[in-house]
Protein backbone atom coordinates (compact mmCIF):
# COMPACT_ATOMS: atom_id res chain seq x y z
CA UNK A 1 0.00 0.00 0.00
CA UNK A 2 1.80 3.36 -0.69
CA UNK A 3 2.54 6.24 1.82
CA UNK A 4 0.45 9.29 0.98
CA UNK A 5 2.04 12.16 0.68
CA UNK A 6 1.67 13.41 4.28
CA UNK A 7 3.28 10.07 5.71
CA UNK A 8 5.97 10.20 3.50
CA UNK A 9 7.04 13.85 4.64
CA UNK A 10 7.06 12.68 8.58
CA UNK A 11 8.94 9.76 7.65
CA UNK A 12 11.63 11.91 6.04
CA UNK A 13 11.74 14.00 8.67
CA UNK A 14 12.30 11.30 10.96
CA UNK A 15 14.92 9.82 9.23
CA UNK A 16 17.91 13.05 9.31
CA UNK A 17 16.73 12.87 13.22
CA UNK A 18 17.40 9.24 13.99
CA UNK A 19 21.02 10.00 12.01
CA UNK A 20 21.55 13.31 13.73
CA UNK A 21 21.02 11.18 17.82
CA UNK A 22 23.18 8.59 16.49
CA UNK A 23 26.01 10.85 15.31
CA UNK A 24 25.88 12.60 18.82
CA UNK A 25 26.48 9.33 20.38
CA UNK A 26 29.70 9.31 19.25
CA UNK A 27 30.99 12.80 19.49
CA UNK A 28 34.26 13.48 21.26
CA UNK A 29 34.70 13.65 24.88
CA UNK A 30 34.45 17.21 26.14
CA UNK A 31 37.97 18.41 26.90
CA UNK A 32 38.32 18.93 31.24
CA UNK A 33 38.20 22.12 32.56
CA UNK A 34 41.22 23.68 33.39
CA UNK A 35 41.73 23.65 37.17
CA UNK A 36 40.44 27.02 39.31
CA UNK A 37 42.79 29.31 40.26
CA UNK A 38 45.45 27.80 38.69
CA UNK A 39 47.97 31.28 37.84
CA UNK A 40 49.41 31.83 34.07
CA UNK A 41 53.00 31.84 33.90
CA UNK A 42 54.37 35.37 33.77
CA UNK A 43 55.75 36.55 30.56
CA UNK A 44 59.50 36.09 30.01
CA UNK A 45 61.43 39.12 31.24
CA UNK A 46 59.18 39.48 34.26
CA UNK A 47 61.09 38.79 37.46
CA UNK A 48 58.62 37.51 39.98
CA UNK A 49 61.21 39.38 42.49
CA UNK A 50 59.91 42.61 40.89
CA UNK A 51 56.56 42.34 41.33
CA UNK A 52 54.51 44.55 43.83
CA UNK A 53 53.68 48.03 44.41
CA UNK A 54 57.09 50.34 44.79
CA UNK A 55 57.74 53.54 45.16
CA UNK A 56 58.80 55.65 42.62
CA UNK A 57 61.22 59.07 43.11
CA UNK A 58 62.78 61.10 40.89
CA UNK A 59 64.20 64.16 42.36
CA UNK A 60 61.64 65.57 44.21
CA UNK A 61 58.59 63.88 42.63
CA UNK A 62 57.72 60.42 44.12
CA UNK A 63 54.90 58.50 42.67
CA UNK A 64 53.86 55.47 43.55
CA UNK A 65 54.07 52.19 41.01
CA UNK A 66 52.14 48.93 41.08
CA UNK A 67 54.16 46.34 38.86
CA UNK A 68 51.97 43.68 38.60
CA UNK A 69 53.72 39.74 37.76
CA UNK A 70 51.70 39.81 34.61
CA UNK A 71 54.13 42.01 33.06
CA UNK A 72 51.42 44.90 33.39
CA UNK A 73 51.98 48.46 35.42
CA UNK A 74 50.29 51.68 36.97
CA UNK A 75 52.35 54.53 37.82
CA UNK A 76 49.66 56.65 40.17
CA UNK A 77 50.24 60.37 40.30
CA UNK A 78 51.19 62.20 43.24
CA UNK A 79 48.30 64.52 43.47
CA UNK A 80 49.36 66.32 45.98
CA UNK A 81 52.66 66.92 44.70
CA UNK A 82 50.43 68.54 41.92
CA UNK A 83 51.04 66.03 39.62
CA UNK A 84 47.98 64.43 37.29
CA UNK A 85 49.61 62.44 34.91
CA UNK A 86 48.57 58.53 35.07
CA UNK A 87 50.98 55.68 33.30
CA UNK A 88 50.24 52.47 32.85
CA UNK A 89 51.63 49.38 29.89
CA UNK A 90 53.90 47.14 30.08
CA UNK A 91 57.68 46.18 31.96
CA UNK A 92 59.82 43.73 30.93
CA UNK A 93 63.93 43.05 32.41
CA UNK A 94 66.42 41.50 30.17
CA UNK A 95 70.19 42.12 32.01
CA UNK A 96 70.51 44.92 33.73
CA UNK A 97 68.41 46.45 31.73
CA UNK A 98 64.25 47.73 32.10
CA UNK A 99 62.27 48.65 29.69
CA UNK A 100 58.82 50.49 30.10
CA UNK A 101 56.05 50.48 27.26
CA UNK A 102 53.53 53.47 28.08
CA UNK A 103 50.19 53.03 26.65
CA UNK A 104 49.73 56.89 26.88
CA UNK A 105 53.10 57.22 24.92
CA UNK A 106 52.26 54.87 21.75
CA UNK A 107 53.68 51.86 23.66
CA UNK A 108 57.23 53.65 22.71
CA UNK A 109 59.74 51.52 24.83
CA UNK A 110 62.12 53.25 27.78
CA UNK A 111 65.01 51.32 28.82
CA UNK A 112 66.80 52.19 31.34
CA UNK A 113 69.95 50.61 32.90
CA UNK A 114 69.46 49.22 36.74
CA UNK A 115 71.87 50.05 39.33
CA UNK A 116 71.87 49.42 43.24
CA UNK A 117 69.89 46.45 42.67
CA UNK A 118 68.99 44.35 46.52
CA UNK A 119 66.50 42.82 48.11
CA UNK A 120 63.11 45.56 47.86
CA UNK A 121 65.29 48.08 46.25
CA UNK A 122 66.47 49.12 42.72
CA UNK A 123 67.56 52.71 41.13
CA UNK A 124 67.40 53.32 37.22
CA UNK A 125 69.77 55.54 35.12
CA UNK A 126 67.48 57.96 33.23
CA UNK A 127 68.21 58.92 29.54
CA UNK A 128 69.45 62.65 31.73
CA UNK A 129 72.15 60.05 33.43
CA UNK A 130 69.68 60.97 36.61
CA UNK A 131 68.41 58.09 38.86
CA UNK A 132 65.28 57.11 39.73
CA UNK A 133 64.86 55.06 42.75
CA UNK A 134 61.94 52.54 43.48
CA UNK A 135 61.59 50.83 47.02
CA UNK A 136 59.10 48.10 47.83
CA UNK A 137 56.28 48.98 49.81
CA UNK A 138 54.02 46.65 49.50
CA UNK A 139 53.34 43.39 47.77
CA UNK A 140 50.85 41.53 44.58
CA UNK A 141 48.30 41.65 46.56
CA UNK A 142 48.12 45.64 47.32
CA UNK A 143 47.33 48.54 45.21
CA UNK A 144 48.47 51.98 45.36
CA UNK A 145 46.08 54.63 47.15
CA UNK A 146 44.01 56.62 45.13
């Protein structure tokens, strides 16, 4: 006896849909979830040492600096120094050498040579030959006041 025409559609239909719940029988394994809280390696050139939130002076201007293990920084401004100017990019060490990429600044890089380097303490040579000198005033976990 033939299928009318009605018939035949639902059994068409119902054929893609008993090959579409097979196929997902067999589909891959999801992959596992990658464990919580488990930290990204810090980019090369980023000293785990180095990371926390420093203070930053340059003759009389002191600012203070959060350099974050992620390679990232914020430079706040003093504001009561008068100063409004906010940095913030990227720091990376190779040597004796630091280099600073400035968002603000078109990412442009400033490497400067590192001197008096100890335990929470560091001074840079400035492209003036002046030094800048950052002590450690807190660690990863802090931010600078705002």
């Amino acid at each position: 006896m033939p299928l009318n025409i009605a018939a035949r559609g639902i059994l068409l239909a119902a054929v893609p849909l008993a090959a579409l719940a097979a196929c997902s029988r067999h589909a891959a394994e999801p992959l596992p979830p990658v464990a919580a809280g488990t930290p990204a390696a810090p980019p090369a050139g980023v000293p785990p040492e180095l990371a926390g939130v420093w203070t930053s002076t340059r003759g009389p201007v002191m600012r203070c600096i959060e350099m974050h293990p992620d390679g990232l920084y914020l430079m706040v401004p003093n504001t009561e120094a008068g100063d409004r100017t906010e940095y913030h990019g990227t720091w990376r060490v190779a040597g004796d050498r630091i280099t600073w990429r400035d968002a603000s600044q078109g990412d442009a890089p400033d490497t400067n040579r590192m001197v008096d380097v100890s335990d929470g303490r560091f001074s840079t040579v400035e492209a003036d030959q002046s030094l800048t000198q950052f002590q450690r005033i807190a660690g990863t976990d802090a931010t600078c006041p705002r």
